[in-house]
Protein backbone atom coordinates (compact mmCIF):
# COMPACT_ATOMS: atom_id res chain seq x y z
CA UNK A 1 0.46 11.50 23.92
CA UNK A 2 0.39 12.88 20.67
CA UNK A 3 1.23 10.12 18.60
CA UNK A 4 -1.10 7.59 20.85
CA UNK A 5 -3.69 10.41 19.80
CA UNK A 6 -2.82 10.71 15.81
CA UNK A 7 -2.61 6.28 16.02
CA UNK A 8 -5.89 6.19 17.91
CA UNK A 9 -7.40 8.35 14.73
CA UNK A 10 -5.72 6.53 11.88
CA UNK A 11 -7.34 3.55 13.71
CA UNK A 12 -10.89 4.85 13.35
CA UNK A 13 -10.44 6.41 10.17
CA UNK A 14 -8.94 3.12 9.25
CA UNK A 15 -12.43 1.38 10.47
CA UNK A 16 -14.39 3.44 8.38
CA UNK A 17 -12.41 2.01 4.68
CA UNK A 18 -13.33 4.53 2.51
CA UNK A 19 -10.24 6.16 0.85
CA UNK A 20 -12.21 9.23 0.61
CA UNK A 21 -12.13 10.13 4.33
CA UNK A 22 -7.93 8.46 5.13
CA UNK A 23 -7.10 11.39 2.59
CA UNK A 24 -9.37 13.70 4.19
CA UNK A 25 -8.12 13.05 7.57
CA UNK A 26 -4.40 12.80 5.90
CA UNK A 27 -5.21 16.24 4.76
CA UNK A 28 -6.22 17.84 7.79
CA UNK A 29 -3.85 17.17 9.61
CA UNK A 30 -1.37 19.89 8.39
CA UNK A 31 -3.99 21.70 7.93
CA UNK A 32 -4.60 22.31 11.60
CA UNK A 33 -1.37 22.28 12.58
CA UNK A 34 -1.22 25.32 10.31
CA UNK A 35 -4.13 27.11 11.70
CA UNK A 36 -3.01 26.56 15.02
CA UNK A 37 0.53 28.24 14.08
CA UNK A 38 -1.40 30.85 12.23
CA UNK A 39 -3.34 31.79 15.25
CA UNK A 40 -0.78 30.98 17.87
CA UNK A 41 1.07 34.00 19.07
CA UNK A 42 4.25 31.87 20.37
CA UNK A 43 6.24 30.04 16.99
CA UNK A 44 5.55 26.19 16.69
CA UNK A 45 7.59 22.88 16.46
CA UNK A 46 7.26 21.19 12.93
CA UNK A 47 8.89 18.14 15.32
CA UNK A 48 4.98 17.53 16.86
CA UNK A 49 3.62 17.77 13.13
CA UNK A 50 5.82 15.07 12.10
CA UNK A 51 5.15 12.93 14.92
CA UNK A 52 1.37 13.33 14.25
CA UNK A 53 1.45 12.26 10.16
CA UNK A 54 4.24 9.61 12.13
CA UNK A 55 1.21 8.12 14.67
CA UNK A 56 -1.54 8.38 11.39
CA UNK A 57 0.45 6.35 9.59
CA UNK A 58 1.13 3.48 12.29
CA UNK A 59 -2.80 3.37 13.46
CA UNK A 60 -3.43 2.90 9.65
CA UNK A 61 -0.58 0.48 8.80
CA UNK A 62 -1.49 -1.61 12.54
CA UNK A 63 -5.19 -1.54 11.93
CA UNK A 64 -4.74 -3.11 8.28
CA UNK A 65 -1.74 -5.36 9.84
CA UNK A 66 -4.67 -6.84 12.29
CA UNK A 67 -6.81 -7.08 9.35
CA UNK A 68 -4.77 -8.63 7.45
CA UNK A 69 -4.29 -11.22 10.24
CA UNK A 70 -7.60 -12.03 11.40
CA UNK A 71 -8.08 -13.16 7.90
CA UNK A 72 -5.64 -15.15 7.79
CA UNK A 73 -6.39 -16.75 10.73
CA UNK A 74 -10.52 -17.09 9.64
CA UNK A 75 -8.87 -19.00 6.45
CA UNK A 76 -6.69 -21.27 8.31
């Protein structure tokens, strides 16, 4: 669910094409993960932070794959 979640997000961010906000979002990221361990009173898995910079980087790379291709296919 996590990485459906972090995909779904690099999607929209991806929608938006400004490089301003993919870093922003890129950025924040770890950046709540590490408020949420700061605050948490149990200890955290880094294995969920990986998986969501994992899921922001495939809803980026598949929404500019599906780009890419309806493109190609309006050229054709």
């Amino acid at each position: 669910m996590l990485f459906l979640t972090a995909a779904s997000i690099g999607i929209c961010v991806g929608m938006m094409r400004s490089a301003f906000w993919i870093a922003f979002i890129a950025v924040m990221i770890p950046a709540t993960f590490a408020l949420a361990t700061a605050v948490s009173p149990g200890p955290a898995s880094y294995f969920n932070l990986v998986i969501a910079i994992l899921g922001y980087n495939a809803g980026l790379i598949g929404f500019l794959a599906g780009l890419f291709a309806l493109d190609a296919r309006r050229e054709a």
